[in-house]
N, C-alpha and C. Protein backbone atom coordinates (compact mmCIF):
# COMPACT_ATOMS: atom_id res chain seq x y z
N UNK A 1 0.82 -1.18 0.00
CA UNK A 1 0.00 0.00 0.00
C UNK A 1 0.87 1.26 0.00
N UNK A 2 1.98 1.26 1.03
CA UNK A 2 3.05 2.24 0.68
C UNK A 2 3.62 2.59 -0.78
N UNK A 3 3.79 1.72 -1.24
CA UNK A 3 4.17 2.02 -2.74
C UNK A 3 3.31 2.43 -3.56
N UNK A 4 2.08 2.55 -3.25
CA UNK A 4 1.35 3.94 -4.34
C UNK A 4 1.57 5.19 -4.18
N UNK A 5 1.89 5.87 -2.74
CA UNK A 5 2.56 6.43 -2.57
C UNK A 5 3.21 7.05 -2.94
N UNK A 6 4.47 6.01 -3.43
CA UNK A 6 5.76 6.37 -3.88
C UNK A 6 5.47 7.26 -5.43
N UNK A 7 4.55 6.94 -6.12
CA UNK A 7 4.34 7.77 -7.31
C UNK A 7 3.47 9.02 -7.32
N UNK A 8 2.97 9.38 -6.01
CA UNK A 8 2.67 11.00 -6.01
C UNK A 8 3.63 11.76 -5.90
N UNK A 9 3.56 13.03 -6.72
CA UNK A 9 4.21 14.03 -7.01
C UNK A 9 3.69 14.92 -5.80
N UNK A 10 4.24 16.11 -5.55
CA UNK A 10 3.98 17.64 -5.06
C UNK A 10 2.59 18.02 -5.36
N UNK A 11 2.69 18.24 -6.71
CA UNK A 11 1.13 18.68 -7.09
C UNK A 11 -0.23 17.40 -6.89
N UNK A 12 0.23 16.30 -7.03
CA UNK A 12 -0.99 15.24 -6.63
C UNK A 12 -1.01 15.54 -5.48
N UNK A 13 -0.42 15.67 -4.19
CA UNK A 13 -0.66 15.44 -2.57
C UNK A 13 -1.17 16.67 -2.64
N UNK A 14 -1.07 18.15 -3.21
CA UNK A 14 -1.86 19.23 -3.05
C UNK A 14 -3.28 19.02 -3.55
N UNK A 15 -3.30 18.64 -4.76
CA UNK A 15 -4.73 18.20 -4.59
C UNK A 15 -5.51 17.52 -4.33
N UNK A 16 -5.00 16.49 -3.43
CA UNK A 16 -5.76 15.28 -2.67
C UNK A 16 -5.84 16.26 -1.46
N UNK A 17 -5.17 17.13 -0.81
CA UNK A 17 -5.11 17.77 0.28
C UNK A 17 -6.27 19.18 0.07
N UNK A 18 -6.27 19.41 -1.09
CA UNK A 18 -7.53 20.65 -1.63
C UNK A 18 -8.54 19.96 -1.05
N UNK A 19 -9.07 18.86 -1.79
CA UNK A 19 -10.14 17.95 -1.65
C UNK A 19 -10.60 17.65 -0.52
N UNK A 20 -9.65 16.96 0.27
CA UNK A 20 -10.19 17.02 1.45
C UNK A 20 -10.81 18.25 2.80
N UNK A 21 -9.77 19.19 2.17
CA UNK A 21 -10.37 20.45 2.91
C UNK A 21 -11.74 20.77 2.45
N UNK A 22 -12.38 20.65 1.08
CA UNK A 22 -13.23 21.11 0.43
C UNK A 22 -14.62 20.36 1.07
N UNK A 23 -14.04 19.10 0.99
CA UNK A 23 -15.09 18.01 1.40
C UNK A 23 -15.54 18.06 2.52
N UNK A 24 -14.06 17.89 3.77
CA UNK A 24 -14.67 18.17 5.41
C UNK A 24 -15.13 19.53 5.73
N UNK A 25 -14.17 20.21 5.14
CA UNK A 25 -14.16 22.18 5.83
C UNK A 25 -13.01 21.99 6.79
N UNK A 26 -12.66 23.26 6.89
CA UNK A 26 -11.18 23.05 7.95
C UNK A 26 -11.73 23.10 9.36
N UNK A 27 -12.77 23.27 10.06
CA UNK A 27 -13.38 23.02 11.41
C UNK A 27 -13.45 21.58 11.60
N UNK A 28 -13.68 20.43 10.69
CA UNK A 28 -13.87 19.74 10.74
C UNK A 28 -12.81 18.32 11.09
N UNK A 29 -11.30 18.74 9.86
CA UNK A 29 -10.62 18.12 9.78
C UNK A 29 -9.48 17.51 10.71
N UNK A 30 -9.85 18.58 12.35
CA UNK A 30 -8.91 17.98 13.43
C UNK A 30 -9.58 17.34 14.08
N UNK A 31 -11.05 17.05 14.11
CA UNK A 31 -11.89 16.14 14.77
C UNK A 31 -11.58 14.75 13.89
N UNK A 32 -11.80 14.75 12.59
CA UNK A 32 -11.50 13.82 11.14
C UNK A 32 -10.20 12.81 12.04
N UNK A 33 -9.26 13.71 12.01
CA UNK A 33 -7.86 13.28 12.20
C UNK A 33 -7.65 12.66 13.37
N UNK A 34 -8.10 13.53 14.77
CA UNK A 34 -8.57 12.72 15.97
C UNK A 34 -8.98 11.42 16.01
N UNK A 35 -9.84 10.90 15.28
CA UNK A 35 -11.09 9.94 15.23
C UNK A 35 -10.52 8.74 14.74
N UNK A 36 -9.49 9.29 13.67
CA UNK A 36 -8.81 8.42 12.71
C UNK A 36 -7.54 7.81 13.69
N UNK A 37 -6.94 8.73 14.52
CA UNK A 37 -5.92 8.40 14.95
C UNK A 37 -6.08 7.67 16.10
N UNK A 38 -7.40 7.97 16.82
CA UNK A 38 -8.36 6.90 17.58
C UNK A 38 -8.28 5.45 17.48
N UNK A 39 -8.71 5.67 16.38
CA UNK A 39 -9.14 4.36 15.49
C UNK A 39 -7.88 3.21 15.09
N UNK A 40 -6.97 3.94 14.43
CA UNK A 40 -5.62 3.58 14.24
C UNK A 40 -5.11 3.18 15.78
N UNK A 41 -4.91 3.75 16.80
CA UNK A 41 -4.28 3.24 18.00
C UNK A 41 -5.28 2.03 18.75
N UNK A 42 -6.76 2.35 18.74
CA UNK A 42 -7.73 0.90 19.30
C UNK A 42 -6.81 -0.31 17.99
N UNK A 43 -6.67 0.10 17.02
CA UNK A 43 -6.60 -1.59 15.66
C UNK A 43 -4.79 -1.99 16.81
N UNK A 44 -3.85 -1.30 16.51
CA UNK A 44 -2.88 -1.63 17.27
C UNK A 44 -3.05 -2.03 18.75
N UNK A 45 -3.54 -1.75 19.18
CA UNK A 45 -3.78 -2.49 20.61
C UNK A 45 -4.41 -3.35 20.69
N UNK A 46 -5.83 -4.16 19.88
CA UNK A 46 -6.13 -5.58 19.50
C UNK A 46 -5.40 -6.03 19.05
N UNK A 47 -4.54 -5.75 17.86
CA UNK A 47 -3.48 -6.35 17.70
C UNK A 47 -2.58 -7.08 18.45
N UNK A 48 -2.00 -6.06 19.46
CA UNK A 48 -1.24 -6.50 20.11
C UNK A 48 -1.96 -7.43 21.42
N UNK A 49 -2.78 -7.12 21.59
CA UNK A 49 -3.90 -8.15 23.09
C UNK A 49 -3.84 -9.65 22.08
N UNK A 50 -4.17 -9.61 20.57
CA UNK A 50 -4.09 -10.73 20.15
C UNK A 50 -2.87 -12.21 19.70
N UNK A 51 -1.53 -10.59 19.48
CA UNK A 51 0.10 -11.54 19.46
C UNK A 51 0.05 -11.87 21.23
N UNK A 52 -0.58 -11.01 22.30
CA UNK A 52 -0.32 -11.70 23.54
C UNK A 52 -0.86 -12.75 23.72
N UNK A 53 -2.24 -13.16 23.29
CA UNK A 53 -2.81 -14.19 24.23
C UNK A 53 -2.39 -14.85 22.87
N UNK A 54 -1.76 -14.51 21.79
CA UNK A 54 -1.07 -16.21 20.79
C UNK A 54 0.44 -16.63 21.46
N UNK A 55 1.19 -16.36 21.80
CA UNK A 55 1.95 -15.99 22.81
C UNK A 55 2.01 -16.75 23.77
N UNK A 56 0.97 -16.44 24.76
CA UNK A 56 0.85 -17.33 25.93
C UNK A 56 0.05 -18.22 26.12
N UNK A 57 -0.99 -18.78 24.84
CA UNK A 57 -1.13 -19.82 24.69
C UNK A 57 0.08 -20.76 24.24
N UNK A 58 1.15 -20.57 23.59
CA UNK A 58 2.36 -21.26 22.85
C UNK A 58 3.16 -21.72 24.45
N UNK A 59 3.14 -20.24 24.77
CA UNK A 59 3.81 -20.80 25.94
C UNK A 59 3.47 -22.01 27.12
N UNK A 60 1.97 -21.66 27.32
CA UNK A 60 1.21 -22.63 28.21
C UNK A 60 1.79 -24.13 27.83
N UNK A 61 1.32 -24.32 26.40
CA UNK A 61 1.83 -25.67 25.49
C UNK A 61 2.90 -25.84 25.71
N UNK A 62 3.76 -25.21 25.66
CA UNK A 62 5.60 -25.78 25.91
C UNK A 62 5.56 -26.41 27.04
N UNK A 63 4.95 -25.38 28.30
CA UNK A 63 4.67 -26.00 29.96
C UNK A 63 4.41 -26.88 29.59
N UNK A 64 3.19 -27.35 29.26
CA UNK A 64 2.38 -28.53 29.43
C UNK A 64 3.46 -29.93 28.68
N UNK A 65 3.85 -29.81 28.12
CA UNK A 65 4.67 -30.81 27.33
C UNK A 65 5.79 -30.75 27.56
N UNK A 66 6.99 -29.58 28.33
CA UNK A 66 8.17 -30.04 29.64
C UNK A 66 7.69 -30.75 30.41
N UNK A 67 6.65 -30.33 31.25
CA UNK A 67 6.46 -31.10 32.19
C UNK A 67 6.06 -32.71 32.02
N UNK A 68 4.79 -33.04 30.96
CA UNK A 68 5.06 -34.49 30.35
C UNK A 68 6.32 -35.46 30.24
N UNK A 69 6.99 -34.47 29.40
CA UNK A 69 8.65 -34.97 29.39
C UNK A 69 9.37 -35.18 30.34
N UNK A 70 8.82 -34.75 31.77
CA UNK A 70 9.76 -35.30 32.67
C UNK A 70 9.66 -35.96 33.63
C-alpha cells in the first residue's frame, strides 16, 4: 500500500489535500484526524492483546509438554 505512494508528485498530494479540505471544511478536519488516529491506535492495541494471548497460549503448550517430558 506504501508504494502507491511512492508515485505521487507535489502537485498530486496538493490536490488530494484541496479535496479534502473542500469536502470536510477546515473546522472539521482535526476532529477527522482525531477519530482516525483513535481508530488507528484501538486496531494496534487488539493487535497486540491478540500476538499476547497467541503468545501465551504457545507458551502454556511448551509448559504442558516439559512437564510431560519429565
Amino acid at each position: 500500500m506504501t508504494l502507491l505512494f511512492f508515485n505521487l508528485g507535489g502537485g498530486e498530494i496538493f490536490v488530494v489535500l484541496l479535496f479534502v479540505l473542500l469536502f470536510f471544511g477546515s473546522k472539521s478536519i482535526p476532529d477527522v484526524a482525531r477519530n482516525l488516529g483513535r481508530g488507528i491506535r484501538q486496531f494496534k492495541d487488539a493487535t497486540n492483546d491478540i500476538q499476547r494471548d497467541i503468545t501465551n497460549s504457545v507458551n502454556d503448550v511448551k509448559r504442558t509438554i516439559d512437564k510431560d517430558n519429565e
